[in-house]
Protein backbone atom coordinates (compact mmCIF):
# COMPACT_ATOMS: atom_id res chain seq x y z
CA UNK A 1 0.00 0.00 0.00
CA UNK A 2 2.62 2.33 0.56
CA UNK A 3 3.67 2.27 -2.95
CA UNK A 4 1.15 3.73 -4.39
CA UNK A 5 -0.06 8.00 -3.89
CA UNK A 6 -3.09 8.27 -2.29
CA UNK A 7 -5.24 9.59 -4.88
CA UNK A 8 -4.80 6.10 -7.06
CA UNK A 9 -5.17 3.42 -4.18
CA UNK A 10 -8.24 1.81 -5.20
CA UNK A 11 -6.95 1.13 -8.50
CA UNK A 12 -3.61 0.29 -7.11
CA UNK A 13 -4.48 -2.07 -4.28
CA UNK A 14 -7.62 -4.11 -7.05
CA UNK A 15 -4.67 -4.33 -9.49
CA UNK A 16 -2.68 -6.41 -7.44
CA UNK A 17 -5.41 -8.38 -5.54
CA UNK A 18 -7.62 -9.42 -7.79
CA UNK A 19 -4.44 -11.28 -9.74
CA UNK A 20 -5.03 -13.77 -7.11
CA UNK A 21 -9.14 -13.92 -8.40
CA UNK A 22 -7.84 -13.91 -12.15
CA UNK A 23 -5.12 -16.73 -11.08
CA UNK A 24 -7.40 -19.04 -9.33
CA UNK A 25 -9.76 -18.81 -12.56
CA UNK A 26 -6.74 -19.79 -14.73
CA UNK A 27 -5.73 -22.40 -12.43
CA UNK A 28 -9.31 -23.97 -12.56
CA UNK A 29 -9.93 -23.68 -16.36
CA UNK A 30 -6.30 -25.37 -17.08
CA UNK A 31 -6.33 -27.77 -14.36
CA UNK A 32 -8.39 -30.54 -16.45
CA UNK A 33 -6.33 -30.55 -19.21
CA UNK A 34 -2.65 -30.48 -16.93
CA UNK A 35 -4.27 -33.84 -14.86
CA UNK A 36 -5.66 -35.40 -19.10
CA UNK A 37 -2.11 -35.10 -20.17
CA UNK A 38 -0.32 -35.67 -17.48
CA UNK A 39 -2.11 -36.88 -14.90
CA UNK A 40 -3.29 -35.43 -11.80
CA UNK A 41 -0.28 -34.82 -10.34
CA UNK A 42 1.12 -32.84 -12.50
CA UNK A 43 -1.35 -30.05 -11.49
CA UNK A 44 0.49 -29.80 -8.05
CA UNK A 45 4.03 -29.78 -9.65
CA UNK A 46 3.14 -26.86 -11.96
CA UNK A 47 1.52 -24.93 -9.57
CA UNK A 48 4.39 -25.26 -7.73
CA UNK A 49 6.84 -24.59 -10.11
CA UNK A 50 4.65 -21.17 -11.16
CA UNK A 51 4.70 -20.32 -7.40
CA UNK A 52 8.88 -20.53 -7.10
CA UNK A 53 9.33 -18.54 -10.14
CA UNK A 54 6.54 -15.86 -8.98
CA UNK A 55 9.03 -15.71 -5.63
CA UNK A 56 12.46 -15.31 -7.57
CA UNK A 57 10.21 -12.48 -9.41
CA UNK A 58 9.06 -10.92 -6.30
CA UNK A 59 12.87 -11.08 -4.95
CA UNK A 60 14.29 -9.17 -7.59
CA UNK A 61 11.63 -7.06 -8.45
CA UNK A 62 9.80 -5.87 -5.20
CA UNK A 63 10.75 -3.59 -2.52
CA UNK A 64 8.74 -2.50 0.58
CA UNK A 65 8.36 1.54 -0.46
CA UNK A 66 9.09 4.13 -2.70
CA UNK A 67 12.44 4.77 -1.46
CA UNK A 68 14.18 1.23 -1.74
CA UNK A 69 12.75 1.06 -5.29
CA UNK A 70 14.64 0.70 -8.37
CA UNK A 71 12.33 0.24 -10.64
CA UNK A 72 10.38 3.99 -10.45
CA UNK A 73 11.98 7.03 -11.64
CA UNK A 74 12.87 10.00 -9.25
CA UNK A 75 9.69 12.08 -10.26
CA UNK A 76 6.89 9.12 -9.48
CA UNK A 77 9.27 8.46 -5.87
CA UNK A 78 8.60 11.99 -5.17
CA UNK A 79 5.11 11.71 -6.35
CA UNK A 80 3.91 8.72 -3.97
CA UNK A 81 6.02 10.46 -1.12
CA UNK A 82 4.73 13.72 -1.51
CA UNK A 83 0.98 12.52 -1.53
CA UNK A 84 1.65 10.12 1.45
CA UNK A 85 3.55 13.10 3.53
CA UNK A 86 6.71 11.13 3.73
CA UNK A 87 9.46 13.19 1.98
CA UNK A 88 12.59 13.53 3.46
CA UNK A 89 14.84 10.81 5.33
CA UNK A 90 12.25 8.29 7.08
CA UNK A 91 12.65 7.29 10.99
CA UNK A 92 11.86 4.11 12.37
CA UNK A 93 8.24 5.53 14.86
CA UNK A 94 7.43 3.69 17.83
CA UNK A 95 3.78 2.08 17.64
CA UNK A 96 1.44 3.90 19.64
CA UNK A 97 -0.31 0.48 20.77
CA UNK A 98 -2.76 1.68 23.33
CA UNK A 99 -4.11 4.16 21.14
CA UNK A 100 -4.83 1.46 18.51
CA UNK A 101 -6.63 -0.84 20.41
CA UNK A 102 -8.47 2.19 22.01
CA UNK A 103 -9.46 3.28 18.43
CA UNK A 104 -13.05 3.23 17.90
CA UNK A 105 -12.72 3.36 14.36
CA UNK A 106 -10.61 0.60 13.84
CA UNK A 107 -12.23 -1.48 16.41
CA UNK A 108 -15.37 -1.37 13.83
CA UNK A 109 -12.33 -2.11 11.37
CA UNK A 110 -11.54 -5.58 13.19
CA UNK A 111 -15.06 -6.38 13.17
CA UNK A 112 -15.96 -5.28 9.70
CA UNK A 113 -12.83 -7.56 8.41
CA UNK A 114 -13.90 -10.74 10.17
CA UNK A 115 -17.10 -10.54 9.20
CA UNK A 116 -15.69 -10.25 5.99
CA UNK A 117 -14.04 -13.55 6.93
CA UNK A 118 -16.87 -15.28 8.11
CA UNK A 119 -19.10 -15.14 5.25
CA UNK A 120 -16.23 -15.13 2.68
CA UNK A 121 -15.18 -18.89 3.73
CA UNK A 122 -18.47 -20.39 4.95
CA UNK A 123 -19.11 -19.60 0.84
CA UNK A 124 -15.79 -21.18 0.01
CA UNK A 125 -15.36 -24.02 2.28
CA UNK A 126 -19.31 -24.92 2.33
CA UNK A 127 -20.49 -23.87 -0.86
CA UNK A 128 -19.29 -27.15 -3.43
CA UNK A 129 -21.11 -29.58 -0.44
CA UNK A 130 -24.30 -27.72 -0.54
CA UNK A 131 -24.21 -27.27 -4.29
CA UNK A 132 -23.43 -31.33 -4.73
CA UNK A 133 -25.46 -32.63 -1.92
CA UNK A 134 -28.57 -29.60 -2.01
CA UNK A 135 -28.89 -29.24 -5.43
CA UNK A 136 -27.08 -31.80 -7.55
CA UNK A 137 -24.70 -29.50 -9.22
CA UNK A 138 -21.04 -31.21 -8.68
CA UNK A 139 -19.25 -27.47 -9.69
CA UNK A 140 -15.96 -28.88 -8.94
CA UNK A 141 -16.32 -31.34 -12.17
CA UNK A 142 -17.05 -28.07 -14.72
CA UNK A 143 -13.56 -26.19 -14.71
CA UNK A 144 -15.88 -23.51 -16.12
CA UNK A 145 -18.54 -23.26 -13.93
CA UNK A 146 -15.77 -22.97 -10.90
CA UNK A 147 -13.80 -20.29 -13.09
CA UNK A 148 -16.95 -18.25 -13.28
CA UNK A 149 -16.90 -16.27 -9.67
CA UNK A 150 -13.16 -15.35 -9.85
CA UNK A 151 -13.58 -14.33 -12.96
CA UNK A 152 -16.65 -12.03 -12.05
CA UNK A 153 -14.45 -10.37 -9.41
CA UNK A 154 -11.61 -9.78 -11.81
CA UNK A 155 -13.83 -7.65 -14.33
CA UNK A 156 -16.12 -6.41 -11.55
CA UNK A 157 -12.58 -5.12 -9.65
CA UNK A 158 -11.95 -2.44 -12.98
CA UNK A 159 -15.21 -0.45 -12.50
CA UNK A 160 -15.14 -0.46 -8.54
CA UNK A 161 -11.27 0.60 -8.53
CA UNK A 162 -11.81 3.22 -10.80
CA UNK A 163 -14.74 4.67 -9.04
CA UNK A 164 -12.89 4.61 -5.51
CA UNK A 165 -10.86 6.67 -6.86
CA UNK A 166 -12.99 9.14 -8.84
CA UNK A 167 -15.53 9.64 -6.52
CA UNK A 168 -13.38 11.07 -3.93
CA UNK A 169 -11.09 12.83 -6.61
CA UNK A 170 -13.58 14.50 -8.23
CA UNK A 171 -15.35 15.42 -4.57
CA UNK A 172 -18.29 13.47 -5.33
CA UNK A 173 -18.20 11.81 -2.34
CA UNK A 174 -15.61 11.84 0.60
CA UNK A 175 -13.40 9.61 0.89
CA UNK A 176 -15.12 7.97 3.90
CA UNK A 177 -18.36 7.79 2.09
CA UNK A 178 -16.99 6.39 -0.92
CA UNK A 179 -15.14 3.57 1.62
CA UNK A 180 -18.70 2.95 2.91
CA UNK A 181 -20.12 2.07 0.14
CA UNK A 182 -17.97 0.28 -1.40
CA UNK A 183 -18.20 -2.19 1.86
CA UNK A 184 -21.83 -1.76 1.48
CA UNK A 185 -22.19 -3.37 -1.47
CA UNK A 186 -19.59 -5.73 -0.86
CA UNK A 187 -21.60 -6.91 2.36
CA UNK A 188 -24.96 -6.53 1.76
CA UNK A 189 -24.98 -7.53 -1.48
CA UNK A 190 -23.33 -10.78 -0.81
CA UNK A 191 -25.78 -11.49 2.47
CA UNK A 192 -28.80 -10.95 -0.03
CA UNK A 193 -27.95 -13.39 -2.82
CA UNK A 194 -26.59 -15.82 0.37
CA UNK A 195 -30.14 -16.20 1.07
CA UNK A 196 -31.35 -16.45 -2.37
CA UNK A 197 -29.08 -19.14 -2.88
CA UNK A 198 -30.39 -21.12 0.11
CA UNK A 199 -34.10 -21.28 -1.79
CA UNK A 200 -32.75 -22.25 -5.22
CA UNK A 201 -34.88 -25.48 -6.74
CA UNK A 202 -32.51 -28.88 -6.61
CA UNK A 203 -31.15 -29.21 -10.13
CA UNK A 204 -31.65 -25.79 -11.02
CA UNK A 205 -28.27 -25.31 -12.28
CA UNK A 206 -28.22 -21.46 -13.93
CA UNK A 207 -29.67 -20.00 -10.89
CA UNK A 208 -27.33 -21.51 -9.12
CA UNK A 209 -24.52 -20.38 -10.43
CA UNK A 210 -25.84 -16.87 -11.56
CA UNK A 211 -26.38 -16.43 -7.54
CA UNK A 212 -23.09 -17.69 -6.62
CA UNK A 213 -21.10 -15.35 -8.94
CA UNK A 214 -23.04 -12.67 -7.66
CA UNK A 215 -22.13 -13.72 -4.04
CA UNK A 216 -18.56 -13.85 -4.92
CA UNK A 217 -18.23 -11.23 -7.37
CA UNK A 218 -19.58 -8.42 -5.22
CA UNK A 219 -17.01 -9.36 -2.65
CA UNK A 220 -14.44 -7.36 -4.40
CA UNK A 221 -16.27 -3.98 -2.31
CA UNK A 222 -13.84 -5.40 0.36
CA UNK A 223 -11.25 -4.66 -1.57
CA UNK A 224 -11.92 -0.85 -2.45
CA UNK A 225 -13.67 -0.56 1.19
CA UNK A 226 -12.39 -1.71 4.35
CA UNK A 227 -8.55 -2.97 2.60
CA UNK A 228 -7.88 0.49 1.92
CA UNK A 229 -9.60 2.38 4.76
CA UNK A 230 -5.77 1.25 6.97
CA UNK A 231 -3.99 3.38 4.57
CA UNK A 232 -6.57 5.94 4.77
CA UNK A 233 -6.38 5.78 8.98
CA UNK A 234 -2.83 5.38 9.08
CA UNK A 235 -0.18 5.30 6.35
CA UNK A 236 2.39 5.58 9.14
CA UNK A 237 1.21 1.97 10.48
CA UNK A 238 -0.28 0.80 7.67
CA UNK A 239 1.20 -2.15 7.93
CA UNK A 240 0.61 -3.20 11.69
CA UNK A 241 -3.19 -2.19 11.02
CA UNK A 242 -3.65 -4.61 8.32
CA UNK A 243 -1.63 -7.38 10.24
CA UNK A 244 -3.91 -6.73 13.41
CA UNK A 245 -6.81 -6.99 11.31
CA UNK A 246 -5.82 -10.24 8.94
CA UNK A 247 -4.52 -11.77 11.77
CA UNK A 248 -7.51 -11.82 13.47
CA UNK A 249 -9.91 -12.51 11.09
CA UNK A 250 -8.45 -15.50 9.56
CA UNK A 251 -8.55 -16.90 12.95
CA UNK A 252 -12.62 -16.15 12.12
CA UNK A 253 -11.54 -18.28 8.62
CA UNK A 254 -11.04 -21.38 10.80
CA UNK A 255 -14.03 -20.56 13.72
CA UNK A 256 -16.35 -20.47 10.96
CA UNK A 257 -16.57 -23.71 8.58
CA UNK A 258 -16.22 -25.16 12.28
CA UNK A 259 -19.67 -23.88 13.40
CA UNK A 260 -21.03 -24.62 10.05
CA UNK A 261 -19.85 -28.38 10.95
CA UNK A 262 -21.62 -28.19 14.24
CA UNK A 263 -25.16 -27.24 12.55
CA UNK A 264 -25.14 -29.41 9.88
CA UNK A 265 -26.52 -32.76 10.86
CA UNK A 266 -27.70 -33.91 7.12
CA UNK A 267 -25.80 -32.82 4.46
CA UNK A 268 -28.75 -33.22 2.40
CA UNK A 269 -31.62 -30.84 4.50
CA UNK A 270 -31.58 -28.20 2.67
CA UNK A 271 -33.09 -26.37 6.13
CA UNK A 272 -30.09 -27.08 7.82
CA UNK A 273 -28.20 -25.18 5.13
CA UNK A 274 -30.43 -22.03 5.37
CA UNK A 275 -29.38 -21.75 9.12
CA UNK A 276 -25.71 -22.04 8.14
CA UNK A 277 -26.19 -19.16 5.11
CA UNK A 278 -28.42 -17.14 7.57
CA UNK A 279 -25.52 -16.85 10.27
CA UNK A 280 -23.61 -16.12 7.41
CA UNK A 281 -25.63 -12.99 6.03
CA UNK A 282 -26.60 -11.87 9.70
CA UNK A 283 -22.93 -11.56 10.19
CA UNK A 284 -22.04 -9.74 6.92
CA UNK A 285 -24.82 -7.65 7.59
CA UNK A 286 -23.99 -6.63 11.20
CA UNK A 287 -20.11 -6.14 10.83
CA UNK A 288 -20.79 -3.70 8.12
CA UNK A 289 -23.41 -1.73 9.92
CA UNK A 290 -21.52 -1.79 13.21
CA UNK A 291 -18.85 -0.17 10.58
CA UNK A 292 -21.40 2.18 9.39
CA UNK A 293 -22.00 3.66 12.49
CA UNK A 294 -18.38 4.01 14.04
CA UNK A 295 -15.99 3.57 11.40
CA UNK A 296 -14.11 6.40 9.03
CA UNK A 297 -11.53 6.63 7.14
CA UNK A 298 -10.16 10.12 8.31
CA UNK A 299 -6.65 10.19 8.90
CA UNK A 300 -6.20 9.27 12.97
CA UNK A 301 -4.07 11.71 15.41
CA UNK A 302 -2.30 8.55 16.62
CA UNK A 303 -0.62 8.86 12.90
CA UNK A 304 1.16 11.29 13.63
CA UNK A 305 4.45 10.69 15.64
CA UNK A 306 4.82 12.79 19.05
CA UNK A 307 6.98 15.99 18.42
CA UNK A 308 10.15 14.14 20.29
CA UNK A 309 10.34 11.45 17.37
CA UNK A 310 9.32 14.08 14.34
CA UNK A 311 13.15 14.73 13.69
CA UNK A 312 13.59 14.28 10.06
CA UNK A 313 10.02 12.62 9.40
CA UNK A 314 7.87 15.81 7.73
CA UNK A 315 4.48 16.18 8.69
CA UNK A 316 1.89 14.06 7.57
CA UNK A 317 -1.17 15.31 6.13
CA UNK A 318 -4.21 15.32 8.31
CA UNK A 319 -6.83 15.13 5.53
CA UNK A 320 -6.75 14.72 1.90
């Protein structure tokens, strides 16, 4: 996040997330025809052969912010500095830890990430059982059908990026506002077609499918929502926001399919599954709205460091 200016972060932080979307797609269309010719296998050692190279890549190519980079030229550095109020020789700032955890804001910013969580992987870890067991689509067996809600949240990710950025830009909407929305529709939405899901006819394969790419696809609003609202908070601790937050939320990845488990008796009662998908849009639904109400994405005083450390760091920027 901290190589990219702030008025280009939504398109900046979709760009490189939703590679992982468009890369599970690719990986699910090509998969059949890897384990055909070579058997399956083969799908594992390629895989892992793409991830090494992807490292060596990352090695030579990556750096952590503007200033180790080789690869920009001295007028973008500037740029991304300038906009992020972090010109001049950088010192290391001590982490104001009690006034993070006594953040209201990003309090609602733990919570609205979990519930992220929650729904996210009930869908993924639940969502082939019900489909095979409910309604008699095996999705896993149609590299296609599985390909379709990655691939929704690749080409959905262009349009929400862009606007993320334009809205608050062009002063259409503050930044905050635009945030909100964008979580809005990437929690609501997907807690709506949840439900809808849970009522679809056994063997009704389009619906199906249409509802889970919806469910899926609208999830990229967590991308231009609450995964950029830490650098909006905080660019100072940008990175100790987001590891607070993913930390504790995949721990909510594991609690989860677990409590899913402990409801579901009979794979095959489709009641059963409607309690399961109604947890999971209750929680969407209430982390976002507990968001509504308490979270921002104003820049925090905590940001800034105390006048004793300033030295050679130059003031942040309280707004934008």
């Amino acid at each position: 996040m901290k190589l990219s200016s702030v008025d280009m972060s939504g398109n900046i932080n979709v760009a490189v997330d939703i590679r992982s979307q468009l890369g599970n797609a690719i990986q699910l269309l090509i998969s059949g025809f890897i384990a055909d010719a070579w058997g399956w296998p083969a799908i594992f050692y390629v895989n892992g052969v793409v991830g090494a190279v992807w490292v060596v890549l990352y090695i030579v190519l990556g750096s952590d912010s503007p200033q180790k980079s080789k690869w920009i030229s001295a007028e973008e550095r500037l740029y991304i500095q300038t906009s992020l109020g972090q010109v001049g020789e950088q010192k290391k700032l001590k982490t104001p830890w009690k006034a993070i955890w006594t953040s209201i804001p990003f309090i609602s910013l733990i919570v609205l990430h979990c519930s992220q969580n929650w729904g996210y992987w009930t869908l993924m870890t639940e969502m082939p059982s019900y489909m095979k067991k409910v309604l008699d689509v095996d999705i896993k067996a149609n590299g296609v059908m599985s390909a379709l809600p990655y691939l929704a949240v690749y080409f959905l990710s262009f349009p929400f990026g862009y606007l993320s950025d334009y809205l608050p830009n062009k002063k259409y909407l503050s930044v905050t506002a635009t945030r909100k929305l964008s979580n809005s529709i990437g929690f609501y939405g997907p807690a709506i077609a949840l439900v809808g899901l849970s009522y679809v006819p056994a063997g009704n394969v389009t619906l199906a499918v249409v509802l889970l790419t919806i469910v899926v696809g609208l999830n990229v609003g967590h991308l231009t929502g609450l995964m950029l609202v830490h650098l909006d908070m905080a660019p100072n601790y940008v990175g100790t926001l987001l590891g607070i937050t993913n930390g504790t939320a995949n721990i909510i990845s594991i609690i989860a399919p677990l409590v899913a488990g402990a409801v579901i008796h009979d794979e095959t009662d489709p009641n059963e599954w409607r309690k399961v998908f109604y947890i999971a849009s209750a929680v969407y639904i209430a982390g976002n709205t507990f968001y509504l109400i308490f979270g921002t994405s104003e820049r925090q005083k905590w940001n800034e460091p105390p006048e004793d450390q300033i030295g050679n760091v130059t003031e942040i920027m309280t707004s934008y």
